[in-house]
PDB file of N, CA and C in Angstrom:
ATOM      1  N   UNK A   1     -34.146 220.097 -70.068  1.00  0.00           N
ATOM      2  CA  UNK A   1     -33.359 220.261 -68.853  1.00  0.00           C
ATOM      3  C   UNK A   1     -34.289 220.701 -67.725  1.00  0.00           C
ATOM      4  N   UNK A   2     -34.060 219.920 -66.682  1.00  0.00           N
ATOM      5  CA  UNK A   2     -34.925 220.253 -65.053  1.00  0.00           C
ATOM      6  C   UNK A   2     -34.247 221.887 -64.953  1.00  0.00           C
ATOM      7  N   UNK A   3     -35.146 222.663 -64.565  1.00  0.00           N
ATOM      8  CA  UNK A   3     -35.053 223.791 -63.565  1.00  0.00           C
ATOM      9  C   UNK A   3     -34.488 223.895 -62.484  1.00  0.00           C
ATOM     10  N   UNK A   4     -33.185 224.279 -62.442  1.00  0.00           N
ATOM     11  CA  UNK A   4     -32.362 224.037 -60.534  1.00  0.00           C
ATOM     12  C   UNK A   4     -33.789 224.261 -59.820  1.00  0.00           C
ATOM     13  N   UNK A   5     -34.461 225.247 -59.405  1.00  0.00           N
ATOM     14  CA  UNK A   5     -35.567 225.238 -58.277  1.00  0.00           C
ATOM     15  C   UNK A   5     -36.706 223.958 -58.814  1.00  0.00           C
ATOM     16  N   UNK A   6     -36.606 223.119 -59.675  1.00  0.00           N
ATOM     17  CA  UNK A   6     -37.464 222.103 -59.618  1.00  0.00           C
ATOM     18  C   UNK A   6     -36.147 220.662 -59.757  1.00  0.00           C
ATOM     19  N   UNK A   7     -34.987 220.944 -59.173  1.00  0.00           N
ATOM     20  CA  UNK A   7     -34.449 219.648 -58.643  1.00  0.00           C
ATOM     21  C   UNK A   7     -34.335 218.948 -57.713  1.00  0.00           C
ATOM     22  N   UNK A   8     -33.882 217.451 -57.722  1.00  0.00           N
ATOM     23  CA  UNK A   8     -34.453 216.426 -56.625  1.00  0.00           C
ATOM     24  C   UNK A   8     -33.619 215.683 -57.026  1.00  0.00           C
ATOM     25  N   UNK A   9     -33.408 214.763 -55.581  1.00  0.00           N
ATOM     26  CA  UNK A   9     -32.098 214.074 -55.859  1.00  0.00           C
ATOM     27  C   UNK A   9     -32.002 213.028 -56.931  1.00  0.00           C
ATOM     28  N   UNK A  10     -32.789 212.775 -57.292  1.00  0.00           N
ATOM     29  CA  UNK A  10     -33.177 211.797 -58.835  1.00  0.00           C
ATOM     30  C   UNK A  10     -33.157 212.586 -60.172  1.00  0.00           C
ATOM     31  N   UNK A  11     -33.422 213.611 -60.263  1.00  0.00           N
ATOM     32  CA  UNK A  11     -33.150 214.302 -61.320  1.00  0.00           C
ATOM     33  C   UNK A  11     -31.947 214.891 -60.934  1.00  0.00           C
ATOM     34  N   UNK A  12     -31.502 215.439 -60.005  1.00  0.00           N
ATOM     35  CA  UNK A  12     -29.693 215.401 -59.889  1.00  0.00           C
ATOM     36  C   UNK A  12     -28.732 214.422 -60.457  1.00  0.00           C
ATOM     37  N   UNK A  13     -29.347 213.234 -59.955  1.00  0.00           N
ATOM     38  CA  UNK A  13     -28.515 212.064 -60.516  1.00  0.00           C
ATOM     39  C   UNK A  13     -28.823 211.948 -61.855  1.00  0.00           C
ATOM     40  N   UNK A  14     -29.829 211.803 -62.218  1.00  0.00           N
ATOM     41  CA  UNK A  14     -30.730 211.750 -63.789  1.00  0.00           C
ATOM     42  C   UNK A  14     -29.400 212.384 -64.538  1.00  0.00           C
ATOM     43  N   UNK A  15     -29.386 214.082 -64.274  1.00  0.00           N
ATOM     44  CA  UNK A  15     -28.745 215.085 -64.903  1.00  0.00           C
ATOM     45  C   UNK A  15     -27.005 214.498 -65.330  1.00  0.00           C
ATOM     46  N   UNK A  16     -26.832 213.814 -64.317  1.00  0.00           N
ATOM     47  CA  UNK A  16     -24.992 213.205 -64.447  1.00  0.00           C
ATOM     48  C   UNK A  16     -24.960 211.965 -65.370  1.00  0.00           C
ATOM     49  N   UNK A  17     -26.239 211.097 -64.812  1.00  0.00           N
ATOM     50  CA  UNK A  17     -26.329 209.898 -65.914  1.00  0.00           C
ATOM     51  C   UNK A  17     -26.272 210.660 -67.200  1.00  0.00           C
ATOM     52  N   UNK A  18     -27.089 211.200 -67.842  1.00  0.00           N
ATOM     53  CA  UNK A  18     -27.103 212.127 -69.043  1.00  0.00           C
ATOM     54  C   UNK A  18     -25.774 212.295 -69.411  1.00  0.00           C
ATOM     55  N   UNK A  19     -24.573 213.298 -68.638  1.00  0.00           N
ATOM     56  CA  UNK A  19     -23.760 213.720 -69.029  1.00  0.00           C
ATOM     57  C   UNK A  19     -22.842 212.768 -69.090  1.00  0.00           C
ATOM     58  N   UNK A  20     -23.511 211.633 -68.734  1.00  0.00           N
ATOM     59  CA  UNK A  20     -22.126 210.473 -69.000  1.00  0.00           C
ATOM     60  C   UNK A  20     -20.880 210.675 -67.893  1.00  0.00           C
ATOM     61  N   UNK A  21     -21.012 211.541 -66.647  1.00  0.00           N
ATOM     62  CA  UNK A  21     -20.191 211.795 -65.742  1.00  0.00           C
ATOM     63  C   UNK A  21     -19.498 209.953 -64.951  1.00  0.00           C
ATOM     64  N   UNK A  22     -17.643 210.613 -65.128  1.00  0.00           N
ATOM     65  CA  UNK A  22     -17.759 209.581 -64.528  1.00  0.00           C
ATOM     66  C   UNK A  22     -17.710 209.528 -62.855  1.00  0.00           C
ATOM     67  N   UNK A  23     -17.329 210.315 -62.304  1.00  0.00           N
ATOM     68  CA  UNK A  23     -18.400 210.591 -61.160  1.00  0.00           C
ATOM     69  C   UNK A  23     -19.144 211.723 -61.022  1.00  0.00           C
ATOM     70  N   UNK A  24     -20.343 211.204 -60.071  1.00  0.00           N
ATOM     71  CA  UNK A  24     -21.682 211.598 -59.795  1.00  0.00           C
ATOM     72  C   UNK A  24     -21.929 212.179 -58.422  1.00  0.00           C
ATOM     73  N   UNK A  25     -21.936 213.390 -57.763  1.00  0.00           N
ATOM     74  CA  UNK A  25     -22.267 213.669 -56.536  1.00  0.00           C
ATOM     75  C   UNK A  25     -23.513 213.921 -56.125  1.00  0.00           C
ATOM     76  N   UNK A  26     -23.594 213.303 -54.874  1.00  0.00           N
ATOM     77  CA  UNK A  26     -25.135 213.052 -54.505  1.00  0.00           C
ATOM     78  C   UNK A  26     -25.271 214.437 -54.363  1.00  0.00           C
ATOM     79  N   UNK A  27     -27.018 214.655 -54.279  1.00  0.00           N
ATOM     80  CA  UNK A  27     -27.530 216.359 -54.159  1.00  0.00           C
ATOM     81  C   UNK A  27     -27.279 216.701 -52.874  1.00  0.00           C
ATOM     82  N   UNK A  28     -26.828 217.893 -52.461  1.00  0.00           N
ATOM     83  CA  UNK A  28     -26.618 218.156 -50.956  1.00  0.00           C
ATOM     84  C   UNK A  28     -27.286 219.498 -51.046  1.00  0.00           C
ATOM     85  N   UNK A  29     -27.354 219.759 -49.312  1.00  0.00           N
ATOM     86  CA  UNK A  29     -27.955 221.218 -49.197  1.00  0.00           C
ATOM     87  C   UNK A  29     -26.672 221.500 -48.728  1.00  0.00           C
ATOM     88  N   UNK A  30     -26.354 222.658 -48.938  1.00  0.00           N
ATOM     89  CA  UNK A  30     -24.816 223.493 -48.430  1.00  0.00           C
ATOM     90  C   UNK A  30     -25.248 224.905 -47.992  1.00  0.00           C
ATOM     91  N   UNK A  31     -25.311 225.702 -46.602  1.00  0.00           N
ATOM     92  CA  UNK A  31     -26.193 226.789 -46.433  1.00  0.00           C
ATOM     93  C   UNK A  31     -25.527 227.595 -45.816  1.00  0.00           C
ATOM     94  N   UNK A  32     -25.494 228.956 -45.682  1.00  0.00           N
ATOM     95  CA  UNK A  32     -24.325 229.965 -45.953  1.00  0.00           C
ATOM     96  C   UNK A  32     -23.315 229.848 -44.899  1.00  0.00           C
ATOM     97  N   UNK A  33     -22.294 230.314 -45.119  1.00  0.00           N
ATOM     98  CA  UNK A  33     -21.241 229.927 -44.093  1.00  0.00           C
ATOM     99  C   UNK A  33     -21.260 230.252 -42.894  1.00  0.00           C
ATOM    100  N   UNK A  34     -22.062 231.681 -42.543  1.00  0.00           N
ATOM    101  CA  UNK A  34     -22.800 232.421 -41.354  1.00  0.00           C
ATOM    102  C   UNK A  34     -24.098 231.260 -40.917  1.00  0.00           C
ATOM    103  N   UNK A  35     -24.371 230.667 -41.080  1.00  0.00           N
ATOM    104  CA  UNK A  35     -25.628 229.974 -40.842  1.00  0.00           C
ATOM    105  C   UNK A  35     -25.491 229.154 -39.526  1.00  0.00           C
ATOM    106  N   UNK A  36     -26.665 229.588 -38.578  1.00  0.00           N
ATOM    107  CA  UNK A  36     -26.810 228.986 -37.169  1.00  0.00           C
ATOM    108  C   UNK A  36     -26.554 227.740 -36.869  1.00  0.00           C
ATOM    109  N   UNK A  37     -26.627 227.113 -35.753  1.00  0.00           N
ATOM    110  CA  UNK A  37     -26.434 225.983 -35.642  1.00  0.00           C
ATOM    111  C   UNK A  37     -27.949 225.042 -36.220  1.00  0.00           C
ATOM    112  N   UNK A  38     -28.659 225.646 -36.003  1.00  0.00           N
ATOM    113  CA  UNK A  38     -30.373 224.903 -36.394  1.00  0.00           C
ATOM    114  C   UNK A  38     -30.401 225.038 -38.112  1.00  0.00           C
ATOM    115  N   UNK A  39     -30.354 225.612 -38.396  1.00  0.00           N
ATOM    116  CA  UNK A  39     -29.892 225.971 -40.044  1.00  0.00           C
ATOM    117  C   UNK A  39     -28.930 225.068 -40.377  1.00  0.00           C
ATOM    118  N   UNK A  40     -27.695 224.819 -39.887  1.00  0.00           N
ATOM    119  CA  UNK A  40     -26.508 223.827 -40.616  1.00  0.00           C
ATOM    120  C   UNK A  40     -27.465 222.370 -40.228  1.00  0.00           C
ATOM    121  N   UNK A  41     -27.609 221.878 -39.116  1.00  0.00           N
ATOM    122  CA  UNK A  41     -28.363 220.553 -38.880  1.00  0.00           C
ATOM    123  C   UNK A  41     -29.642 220.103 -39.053  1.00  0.00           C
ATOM    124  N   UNK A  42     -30.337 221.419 -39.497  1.00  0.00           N
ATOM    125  CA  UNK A  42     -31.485 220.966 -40.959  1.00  0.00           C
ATOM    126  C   UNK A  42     -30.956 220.829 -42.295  1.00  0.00           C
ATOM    127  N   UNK A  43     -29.519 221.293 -42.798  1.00  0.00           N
ATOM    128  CA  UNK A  43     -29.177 220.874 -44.056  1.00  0.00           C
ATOM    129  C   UNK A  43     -28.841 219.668 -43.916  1.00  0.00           C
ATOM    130  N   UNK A  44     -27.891 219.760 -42.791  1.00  0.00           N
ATOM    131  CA  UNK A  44     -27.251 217.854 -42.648  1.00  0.00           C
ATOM    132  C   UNK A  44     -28.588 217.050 -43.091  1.00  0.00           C
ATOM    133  N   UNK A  45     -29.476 216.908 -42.274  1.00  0.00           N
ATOM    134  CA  UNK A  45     -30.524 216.221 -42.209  1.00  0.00           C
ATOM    135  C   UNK A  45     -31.363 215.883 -43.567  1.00  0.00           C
ATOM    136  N   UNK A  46     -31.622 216.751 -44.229  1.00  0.00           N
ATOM    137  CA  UNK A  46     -31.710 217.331 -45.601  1.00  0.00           C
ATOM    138  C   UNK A  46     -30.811 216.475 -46.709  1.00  0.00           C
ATOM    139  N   UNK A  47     -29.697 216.545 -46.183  1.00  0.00           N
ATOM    140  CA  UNK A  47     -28.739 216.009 -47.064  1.00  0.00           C
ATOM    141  C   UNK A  47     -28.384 214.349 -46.959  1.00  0.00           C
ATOM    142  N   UNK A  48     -28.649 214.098 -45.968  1.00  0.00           N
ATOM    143  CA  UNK A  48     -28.776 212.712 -45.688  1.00  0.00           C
ATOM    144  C   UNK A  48     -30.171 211.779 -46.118  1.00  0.00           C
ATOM    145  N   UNK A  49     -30.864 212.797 -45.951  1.00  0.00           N
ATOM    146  CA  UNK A  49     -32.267 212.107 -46.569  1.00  0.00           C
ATOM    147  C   UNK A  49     -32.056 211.663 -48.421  1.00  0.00           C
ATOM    148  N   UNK A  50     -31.875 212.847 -48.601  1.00  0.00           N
ATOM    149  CA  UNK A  50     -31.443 212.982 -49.886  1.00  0.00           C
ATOM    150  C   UNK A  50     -30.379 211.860 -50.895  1.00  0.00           C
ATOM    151  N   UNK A  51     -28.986 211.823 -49.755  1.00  0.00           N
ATOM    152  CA  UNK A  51     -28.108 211.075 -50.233  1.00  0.00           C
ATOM    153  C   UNK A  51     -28.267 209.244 -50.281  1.00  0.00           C
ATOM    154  N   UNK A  52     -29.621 209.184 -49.212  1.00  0.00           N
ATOM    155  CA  UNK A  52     -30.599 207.710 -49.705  1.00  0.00           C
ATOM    156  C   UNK A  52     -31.003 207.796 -50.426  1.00  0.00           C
ATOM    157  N   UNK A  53     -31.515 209.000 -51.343  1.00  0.00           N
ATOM    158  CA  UNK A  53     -32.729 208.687 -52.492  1.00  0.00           C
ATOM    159  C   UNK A  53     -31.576 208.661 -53.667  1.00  0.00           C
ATOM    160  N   UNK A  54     -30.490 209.315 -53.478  1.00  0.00           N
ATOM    161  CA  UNK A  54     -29.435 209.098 -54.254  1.00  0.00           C
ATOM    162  C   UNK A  54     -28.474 208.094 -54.632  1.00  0.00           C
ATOM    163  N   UNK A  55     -28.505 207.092 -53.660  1.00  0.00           N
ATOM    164  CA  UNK A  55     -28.113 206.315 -54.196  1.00  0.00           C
ATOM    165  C   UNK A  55     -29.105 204.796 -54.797  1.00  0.00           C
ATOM    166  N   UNK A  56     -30.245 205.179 -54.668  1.00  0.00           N
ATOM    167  CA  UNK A  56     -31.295 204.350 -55.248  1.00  0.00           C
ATOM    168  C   UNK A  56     -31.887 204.909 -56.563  1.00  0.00           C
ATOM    169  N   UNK A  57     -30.918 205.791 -57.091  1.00  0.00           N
ATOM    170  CA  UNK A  57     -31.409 206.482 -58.278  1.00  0.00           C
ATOM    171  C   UNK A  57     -30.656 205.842 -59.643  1.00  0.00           C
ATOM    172  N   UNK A  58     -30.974 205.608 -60.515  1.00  0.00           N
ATOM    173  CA  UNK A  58     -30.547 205.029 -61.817  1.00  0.00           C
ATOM    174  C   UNK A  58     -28.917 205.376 -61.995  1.00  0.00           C
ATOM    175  N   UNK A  59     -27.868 204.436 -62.213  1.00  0.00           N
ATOM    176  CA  UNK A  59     -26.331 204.927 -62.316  1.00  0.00           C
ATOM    177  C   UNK A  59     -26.111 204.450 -63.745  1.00  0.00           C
ATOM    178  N   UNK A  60     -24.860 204.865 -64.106  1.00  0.00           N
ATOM    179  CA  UNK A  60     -24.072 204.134 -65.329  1.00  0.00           C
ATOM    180  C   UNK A  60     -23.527 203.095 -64.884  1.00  0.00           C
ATOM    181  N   UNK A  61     -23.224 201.861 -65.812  1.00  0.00           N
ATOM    182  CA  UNK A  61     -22.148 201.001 -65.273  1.00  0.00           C
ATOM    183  C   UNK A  61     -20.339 201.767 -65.366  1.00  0.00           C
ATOM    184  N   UNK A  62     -19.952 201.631 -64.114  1.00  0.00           N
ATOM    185  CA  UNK A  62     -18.609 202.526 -63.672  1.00  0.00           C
ATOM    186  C   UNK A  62     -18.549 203.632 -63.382  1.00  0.00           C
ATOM    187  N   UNK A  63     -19.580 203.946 -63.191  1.00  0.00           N
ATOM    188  CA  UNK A  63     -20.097 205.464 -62.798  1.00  0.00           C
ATOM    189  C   UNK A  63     -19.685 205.637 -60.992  1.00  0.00           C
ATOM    190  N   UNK A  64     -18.687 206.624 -60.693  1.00  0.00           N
ATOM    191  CA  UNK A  64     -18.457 206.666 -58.969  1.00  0.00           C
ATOM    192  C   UNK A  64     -19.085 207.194 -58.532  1.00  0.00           C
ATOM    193  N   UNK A  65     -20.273 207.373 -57.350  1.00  0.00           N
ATOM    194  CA  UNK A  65     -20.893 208.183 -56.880  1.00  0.00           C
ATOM    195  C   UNK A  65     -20.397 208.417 -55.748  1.00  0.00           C
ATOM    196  N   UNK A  66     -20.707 209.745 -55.410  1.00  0.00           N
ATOM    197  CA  UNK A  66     -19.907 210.215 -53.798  1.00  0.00           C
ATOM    198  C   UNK A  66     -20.666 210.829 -53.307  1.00  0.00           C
ATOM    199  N   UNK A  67     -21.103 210.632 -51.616  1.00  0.00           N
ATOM    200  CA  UNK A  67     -21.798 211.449 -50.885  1.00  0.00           C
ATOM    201  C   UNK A  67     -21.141 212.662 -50.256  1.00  0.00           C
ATOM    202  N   UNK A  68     -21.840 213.491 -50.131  1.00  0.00           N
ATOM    203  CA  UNK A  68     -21.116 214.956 -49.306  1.00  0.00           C
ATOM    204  C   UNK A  68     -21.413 215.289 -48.309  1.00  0.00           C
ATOM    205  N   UNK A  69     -20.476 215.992 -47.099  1.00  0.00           N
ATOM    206  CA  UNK A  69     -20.552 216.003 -46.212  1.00  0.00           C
ATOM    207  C   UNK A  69     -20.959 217.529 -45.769  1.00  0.00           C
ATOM    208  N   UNK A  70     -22.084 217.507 -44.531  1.00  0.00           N
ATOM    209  CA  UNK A  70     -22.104 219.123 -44.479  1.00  0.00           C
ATOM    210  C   UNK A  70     -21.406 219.412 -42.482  1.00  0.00           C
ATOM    211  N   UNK A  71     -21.875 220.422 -42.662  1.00  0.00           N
ATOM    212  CA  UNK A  71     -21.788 220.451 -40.650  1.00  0.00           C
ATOM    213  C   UNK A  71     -21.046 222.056 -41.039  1.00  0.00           C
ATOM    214  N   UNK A  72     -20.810 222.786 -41.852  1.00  0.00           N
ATOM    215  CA  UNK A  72     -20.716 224.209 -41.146  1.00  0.00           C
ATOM    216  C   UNK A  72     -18.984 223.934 -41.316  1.00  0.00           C
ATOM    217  N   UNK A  73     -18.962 224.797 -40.061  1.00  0.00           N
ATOM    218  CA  UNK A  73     -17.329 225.087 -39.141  1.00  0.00           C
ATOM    219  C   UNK A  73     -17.264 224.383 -38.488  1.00  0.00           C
ATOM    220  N   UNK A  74     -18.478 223.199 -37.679  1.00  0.00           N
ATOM    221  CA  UNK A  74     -18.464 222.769 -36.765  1.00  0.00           C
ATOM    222  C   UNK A  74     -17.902 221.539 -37.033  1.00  0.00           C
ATOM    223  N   UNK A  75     -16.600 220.953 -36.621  1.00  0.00           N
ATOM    224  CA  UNK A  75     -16.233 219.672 -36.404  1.00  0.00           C
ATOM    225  C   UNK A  75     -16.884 218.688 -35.626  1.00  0.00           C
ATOM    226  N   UNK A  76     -17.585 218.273 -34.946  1.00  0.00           N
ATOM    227  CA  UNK A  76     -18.303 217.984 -34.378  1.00  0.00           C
ATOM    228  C   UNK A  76     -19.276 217.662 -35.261  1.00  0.00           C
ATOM    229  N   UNK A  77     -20.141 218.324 -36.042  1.00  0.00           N
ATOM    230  CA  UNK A  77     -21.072 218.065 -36.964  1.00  0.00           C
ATOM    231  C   UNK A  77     -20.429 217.634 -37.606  1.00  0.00           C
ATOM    232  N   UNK A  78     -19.671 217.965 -38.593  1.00  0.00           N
ATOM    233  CA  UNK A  78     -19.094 217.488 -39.646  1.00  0.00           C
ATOM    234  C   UNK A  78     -18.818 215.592 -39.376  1.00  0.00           C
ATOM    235  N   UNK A  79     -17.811 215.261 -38.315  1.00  0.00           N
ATOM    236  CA  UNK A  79     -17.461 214.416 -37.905  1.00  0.00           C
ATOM    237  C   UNK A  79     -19.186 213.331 -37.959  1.00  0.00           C
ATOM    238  N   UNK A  80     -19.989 214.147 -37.039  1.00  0.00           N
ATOM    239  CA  UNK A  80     -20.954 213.632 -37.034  1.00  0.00           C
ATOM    240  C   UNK A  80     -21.743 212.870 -37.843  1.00  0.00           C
ATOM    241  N   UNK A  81     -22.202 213.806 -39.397  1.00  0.00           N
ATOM    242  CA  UNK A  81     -22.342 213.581 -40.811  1.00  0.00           C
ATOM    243  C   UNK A  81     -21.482 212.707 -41.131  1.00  0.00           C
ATOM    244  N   UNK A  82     -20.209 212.974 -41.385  1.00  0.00           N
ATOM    245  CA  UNK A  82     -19.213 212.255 -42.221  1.00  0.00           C
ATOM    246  C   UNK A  82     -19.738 210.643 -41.770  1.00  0.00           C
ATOM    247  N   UNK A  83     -20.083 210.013 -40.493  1.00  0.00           N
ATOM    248  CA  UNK A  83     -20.211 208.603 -39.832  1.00  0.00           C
ATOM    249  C   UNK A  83     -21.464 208.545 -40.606  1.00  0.00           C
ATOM    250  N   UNK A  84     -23.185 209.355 -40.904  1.00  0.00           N
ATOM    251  CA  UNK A  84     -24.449 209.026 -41.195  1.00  0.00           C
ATOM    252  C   UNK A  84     -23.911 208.938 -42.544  1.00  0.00           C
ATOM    253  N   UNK A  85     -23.359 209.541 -43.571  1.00  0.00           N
ATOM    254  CA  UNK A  85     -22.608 209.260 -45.272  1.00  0.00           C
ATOM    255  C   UNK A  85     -22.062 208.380 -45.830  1.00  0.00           C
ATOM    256  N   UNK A  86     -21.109 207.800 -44.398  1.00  0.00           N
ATOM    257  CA  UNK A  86     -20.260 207.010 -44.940  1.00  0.00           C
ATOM    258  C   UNK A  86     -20.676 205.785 -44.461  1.00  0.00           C
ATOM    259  N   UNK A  87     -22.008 205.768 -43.657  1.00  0.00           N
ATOM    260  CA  UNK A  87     -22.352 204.536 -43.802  1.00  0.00           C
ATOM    261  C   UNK A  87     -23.284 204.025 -45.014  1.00  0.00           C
ATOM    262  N   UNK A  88     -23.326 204.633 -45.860  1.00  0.00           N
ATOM    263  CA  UNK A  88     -23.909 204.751 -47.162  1.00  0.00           C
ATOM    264  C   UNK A  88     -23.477 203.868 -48.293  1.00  0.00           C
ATOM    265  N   UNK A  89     -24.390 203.148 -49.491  1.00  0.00           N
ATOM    266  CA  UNK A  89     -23.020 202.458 -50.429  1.00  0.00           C
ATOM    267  C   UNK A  89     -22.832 203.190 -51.352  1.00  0.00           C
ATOM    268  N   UNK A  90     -22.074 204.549 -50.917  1.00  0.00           N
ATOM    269  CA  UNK A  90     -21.108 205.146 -51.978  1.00  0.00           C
ATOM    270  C   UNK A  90     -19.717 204.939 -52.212  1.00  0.00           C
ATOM    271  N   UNK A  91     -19.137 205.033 -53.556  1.00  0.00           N
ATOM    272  CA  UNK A  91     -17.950 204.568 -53.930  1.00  0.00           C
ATOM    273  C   UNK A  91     -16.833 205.397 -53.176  1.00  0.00           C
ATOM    274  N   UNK A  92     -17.284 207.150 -52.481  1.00  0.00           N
ATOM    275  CA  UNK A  92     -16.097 207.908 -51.523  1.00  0.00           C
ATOM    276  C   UNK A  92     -17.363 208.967 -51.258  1.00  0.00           C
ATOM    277  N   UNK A  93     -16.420 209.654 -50.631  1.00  0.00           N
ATOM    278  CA  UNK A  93     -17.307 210.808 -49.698  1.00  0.00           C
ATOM    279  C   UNK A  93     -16.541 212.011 -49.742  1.00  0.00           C
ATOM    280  N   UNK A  94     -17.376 212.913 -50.435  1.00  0.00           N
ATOM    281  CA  UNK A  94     -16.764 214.586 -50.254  1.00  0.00           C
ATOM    282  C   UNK A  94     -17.001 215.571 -49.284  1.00  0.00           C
ATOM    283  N   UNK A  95     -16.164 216.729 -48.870  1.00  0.00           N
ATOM    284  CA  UNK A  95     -16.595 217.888 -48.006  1.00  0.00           C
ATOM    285  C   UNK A  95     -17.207 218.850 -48.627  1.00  0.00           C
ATOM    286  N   UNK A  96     -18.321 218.945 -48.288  1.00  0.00           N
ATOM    287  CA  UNK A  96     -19.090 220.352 -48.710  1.00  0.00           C
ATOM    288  C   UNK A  96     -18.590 221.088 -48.018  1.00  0.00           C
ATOM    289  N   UNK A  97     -19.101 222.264 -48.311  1.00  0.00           N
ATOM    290  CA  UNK A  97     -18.736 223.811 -48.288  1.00  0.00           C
ATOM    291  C   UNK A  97     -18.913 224.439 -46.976  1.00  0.00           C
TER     292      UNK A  97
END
C-alpha cells in the first residue's frame, strides 16, 4: 500500500482499481474551510491539474469516475471550477468540501 504523503493521482486511481470500486474519485486538494482566497485557488488549480492525470490513469471496465469540485465558500469559484471539471471526460462531478 502507497503512503497517503507519497500519493498521486495515479496511485489514487491505482488504489480504487485495486479495490474493485465501482466508482472512483479523482484526487483533489480540499484546504481548510478558513483558507484565503490564494490558498482555495491554488487547490482549485492543483486539483484540476490532477483531475487530467486522473483521468488518463488505468480504469476498470464500468468503473464511474467523478471529478471534484473545490472553490471554498466562494460561489464564484466553485461555479468557476465546476465549468474547468466538467469539461473533463468524467462519468459525473462531485462537491468537495
Amino acid at each position: 500500500m502507497v503512503a497517503p504523503s507519497a500519493w498521486t493521482p495515479e496511485s489514487a486511481m491505482a488504489i480504487q482499481v485495486a479495490l474493485g470500486s465501482d466508482v472512483a474519485m479523482a484526487f483533489d486538494e480540499c484546504p481548510p474551510s478558513d483558507a484565503d482566497g490564494a490558498i482555495v485557488r491554488k487547490a482549485m488549480e492543483r486539483t484540476t491539474r490532477w483531475a487530467r492525470r486522473c483521468v488518463e490513469a488505468e480504469s476498470l471496465d464500468g468503473q464511474l469516475r467523478f471529478g471534484i469540485v473545490q472553490g471554498g465558500t466562494d460561489v464564484d469559484l466553485r461555479l468557476g471550477h465546476l465549468a474547468e471539471i466538467a469539461e473533463l471526460p468524467f462519468d459525473g462531478v462531485a462537491l468537495g468540501g
